[in-house]
C-alpha atoms as a PDB file:
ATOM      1  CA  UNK A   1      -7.273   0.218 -60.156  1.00  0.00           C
ATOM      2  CA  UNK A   2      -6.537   4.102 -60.043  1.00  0.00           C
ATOM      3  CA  UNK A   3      -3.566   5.564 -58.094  1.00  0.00           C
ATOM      4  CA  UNK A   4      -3.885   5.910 -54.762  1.00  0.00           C
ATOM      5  CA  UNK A   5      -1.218   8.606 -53.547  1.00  0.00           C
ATOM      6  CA  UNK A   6      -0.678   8.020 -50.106  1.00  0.00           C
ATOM      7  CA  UNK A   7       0.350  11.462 -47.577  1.00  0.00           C
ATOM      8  CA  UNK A   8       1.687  10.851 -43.844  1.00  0.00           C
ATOM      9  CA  UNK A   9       0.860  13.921 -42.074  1.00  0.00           C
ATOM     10  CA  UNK A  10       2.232  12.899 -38.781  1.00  0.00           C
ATOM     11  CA  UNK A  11       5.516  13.630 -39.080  1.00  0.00           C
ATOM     12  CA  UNK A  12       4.725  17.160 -40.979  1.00  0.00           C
ATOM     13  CA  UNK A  13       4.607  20.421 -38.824  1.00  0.00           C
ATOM     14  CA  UNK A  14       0.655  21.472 -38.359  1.00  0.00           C
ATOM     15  CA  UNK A  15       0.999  24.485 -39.959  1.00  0.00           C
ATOM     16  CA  UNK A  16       2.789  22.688 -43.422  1.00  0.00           C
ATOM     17  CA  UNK A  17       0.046  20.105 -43.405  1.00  0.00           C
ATOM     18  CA  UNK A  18      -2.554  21.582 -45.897  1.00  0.00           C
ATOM     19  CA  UNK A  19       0.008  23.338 -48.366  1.00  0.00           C
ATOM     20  CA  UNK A  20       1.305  19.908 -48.834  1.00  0.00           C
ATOM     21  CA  UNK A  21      -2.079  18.090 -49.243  1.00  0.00           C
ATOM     22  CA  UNK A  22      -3.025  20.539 -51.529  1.00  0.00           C
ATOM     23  CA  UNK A  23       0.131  20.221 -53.751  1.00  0.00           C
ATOM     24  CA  UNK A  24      -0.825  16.344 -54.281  1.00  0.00           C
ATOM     25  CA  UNK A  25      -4.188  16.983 -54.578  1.00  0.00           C
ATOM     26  CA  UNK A  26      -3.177  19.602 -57.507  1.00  0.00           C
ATOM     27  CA  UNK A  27      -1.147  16.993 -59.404  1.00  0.00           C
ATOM     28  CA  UNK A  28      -3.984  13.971 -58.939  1.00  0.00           C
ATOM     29  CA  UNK A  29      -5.899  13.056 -62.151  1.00  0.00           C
ATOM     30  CA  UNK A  30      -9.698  12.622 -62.109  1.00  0.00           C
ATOM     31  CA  UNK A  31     -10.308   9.056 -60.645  1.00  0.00           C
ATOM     32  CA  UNK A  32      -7.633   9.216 -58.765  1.00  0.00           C
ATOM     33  CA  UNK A  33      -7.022   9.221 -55.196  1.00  0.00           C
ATOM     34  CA  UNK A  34      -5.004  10.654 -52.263  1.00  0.00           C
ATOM     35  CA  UNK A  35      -4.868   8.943 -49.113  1.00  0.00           C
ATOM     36  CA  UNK A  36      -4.055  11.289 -45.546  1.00  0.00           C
ATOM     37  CA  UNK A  37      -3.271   9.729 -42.719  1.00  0.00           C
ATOM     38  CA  UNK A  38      -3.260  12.058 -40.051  1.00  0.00           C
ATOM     39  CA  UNK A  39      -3.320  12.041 -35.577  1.00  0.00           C
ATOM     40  CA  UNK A  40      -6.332  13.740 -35.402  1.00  0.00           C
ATOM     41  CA  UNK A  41      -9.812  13.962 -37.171  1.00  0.00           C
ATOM     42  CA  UNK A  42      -9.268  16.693 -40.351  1.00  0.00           C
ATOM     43  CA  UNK A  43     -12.971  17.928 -39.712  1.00  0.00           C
ATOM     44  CA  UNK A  44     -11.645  21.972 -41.242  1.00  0.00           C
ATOM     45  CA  UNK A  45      -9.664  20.096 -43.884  1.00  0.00           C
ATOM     46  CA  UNK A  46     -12.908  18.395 -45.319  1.00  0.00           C
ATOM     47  CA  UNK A  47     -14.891  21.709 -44.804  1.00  0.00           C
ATOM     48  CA  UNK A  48     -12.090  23.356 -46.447  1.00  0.00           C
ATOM     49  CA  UNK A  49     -12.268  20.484 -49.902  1.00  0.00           C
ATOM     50  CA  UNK A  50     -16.409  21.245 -49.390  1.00  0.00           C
ATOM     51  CA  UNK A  51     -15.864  25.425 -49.870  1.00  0.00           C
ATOM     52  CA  UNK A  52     -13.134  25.000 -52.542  1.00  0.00           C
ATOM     53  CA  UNK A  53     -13.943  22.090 -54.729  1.00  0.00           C
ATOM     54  CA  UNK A  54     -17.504  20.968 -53.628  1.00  0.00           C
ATOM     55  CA  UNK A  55     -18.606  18.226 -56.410  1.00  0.00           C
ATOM     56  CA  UNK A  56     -15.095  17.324 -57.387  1.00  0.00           C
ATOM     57  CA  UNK A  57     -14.022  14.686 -54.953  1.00  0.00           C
ATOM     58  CA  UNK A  58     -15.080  12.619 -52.451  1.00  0.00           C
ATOM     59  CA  UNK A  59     -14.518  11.956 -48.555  1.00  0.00           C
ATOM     60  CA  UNK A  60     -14.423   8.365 -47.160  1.00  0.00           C
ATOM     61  CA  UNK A  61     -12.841   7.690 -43.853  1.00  0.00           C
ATOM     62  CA  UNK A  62     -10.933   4.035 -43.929  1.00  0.00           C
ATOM     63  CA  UNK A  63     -10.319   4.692 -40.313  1.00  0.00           C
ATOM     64  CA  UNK A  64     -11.765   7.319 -37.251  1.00  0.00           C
ATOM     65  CA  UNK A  65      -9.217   7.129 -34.669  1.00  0.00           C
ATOM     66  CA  UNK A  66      -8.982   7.056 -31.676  1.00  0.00           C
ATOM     67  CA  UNK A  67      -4.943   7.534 -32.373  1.00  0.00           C
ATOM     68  CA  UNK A  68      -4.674   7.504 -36.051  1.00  0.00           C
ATOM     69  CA  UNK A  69      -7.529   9.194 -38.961  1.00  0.00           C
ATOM     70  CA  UNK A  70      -7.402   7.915 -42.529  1.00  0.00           C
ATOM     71  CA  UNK A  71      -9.305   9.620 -45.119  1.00  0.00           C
ATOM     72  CA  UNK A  72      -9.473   8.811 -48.928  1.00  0.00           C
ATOM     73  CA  UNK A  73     -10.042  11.922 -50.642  1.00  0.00           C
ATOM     74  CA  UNK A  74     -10.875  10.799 -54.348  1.00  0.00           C
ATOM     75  CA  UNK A  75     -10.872  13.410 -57.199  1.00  0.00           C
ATOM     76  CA  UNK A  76     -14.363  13.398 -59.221  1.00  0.00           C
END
């Protein structure tokens, strides 16, 4: 099983939310995984991983609201 690093976003300030997710995506390995859960649907985070590292992860949603959005971002 790879590591899965795990990220609640909730309790982070908006505008501190993608420097962090970026630091832990940084430090992943390929194959592994970091998990965001977050209170809203990151729609211009995933546009964001698609302009910057399009073919080098990939976007699954474990859950789509309607309170709570969990995405596994897994680096290819």
């Amino acid at each position: 099983m790879d590591k899965v690093e795990t990220l609640d976003l909730r309790q982070i300030m908006p505008f501190e939310r993608h420097e962090r997710i970026f630091e832990k995506w940084d430090a992943l390995k390929s194959g592994e995984t970091l998990k965001i859960i977050n209170d809203h649907d990151p729609k211009p985070l995933h546009y964001q991983f698609e302009a910057e590292y399009k073919d080098h992860y990939q976007w699954q949603y474990e859950q789509s609201g309607p309170k709570d959005w969990i995405v596994d971002i897994k680096k290819v």
